[in-house]
Protein backbone atom coordinates (compact mmCIF):
# COMPACT_ATOMS: atom_id res chain seq x y z
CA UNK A 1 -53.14 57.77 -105.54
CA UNK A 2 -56.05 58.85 -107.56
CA UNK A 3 -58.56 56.61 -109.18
CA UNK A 4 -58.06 57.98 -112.70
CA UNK A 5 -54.33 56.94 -112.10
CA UNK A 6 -55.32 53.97 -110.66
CA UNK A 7 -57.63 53.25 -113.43
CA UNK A 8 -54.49 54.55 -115.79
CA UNK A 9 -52.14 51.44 -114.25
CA UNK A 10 -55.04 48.89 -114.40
CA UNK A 11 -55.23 49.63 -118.06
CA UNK A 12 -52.22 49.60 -119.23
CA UNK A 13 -51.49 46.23 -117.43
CA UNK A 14 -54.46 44.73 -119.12
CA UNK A 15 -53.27 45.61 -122.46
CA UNK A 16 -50.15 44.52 -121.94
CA UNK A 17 -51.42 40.48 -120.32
CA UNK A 18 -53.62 41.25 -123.51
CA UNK A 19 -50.56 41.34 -125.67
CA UNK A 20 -49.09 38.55 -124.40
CA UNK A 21 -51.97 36.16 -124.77
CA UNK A 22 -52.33 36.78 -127.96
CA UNK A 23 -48.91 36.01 -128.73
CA UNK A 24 -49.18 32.89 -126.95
CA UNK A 25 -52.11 31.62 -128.67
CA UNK A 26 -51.07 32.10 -132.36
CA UNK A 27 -47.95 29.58 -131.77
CA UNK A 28 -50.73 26.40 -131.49
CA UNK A 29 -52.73 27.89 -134.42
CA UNK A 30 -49.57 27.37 -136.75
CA UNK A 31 -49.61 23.64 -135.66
CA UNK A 32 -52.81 22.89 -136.25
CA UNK A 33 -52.15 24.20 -139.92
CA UNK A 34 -49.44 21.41 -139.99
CA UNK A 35 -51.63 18.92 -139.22
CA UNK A 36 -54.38 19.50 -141.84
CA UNK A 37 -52.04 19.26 -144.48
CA UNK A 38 -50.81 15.94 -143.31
CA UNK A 39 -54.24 14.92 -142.60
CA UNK A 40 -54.98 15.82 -145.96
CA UNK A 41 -52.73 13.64 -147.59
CA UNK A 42 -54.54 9.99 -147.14
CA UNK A 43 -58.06 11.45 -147.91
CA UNK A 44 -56.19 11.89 -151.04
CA UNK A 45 -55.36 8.73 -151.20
CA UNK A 46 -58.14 7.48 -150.40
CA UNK A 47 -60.56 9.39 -153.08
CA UNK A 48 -57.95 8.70 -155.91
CA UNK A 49 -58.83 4.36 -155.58
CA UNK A 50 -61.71 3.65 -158.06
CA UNK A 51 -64.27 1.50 -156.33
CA UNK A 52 -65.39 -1.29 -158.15
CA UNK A 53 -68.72 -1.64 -159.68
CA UNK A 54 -70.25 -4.28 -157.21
CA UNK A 55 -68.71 -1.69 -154.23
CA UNK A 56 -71.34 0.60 -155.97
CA UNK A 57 -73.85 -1.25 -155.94
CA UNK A 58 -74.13 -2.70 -152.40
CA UNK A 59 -73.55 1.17 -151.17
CA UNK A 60 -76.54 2.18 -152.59
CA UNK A 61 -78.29 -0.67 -151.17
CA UNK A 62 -77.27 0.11 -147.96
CA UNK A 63 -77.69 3.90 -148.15
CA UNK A 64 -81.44 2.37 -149.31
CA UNK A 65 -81.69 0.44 -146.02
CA UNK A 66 -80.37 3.50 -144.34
CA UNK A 67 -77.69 1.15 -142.36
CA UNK A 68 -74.65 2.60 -140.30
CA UNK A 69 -71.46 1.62 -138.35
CA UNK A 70 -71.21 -1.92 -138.07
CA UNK A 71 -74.11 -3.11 -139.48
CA UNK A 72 -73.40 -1.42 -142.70
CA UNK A 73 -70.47 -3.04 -142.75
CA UNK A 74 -71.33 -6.22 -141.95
CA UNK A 75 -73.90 -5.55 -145.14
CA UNK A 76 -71.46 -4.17 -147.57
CA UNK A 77 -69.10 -7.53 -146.58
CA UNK A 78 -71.59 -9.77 -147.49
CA UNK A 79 -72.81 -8.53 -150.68
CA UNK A 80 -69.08 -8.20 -152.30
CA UNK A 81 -69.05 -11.88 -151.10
CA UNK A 82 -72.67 -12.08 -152.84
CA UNK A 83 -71.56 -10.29 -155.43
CA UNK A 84 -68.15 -11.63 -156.30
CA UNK A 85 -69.46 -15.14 -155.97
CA UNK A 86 -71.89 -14.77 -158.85
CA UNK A 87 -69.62 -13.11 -161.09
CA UNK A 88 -67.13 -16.06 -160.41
CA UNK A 89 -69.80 -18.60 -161.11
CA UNK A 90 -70.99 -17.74 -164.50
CA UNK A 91 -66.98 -17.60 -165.13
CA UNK A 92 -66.37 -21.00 -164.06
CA UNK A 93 -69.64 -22.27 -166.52
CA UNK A 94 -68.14 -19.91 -169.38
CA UNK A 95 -64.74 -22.44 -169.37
CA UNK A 96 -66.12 -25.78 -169.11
């Protein structure tokens, strides 16, 4: 055997492994299409709730504190209480 027909076989067994990759490989591309579009779904959800003025507010003070994870959290919980406590007690006054 020759080396350019060696060369010739080497080839054309590369292109066809070649082929069959790439058929392999757009079957889990079509899946992950699925799953963005069902992923998509509850950050719909989620942007369509209105957030409450107090929510606001104590967002933008921790964005001003530059807080994250847990101890933004633990921020943003206590200020609704904060917050919902003084709305509640100027409420209470306005019936008596």
């Amino acid at each position: 055997m020759t080396f350019t027909s060696r060369l010739a076989i080497v080839a054309l067994t590369s292109l066809l492994a070649t082929g069959t990759a790439f058929a392999q490989t757009a079957a889990p591309a079509a899946k992950t299409d699925a799953k963005t579009t069902t992923a998509a779904a509850p950050a719909d959800k989620k942007a369509s709730k209105e957030r409450s003025a107090e929510s606001l507010e104590c967002s933008k003070q921790a964005d001003a504190k530059a807080l994250k994870g847990k101890e933004r959290k633990k921020f943003r919980r206590e200020c609704m209480k904060e917050a919902k406590a003084s709305t509640a007690a100027p409420a209470a006054a306005d019936k008596k």
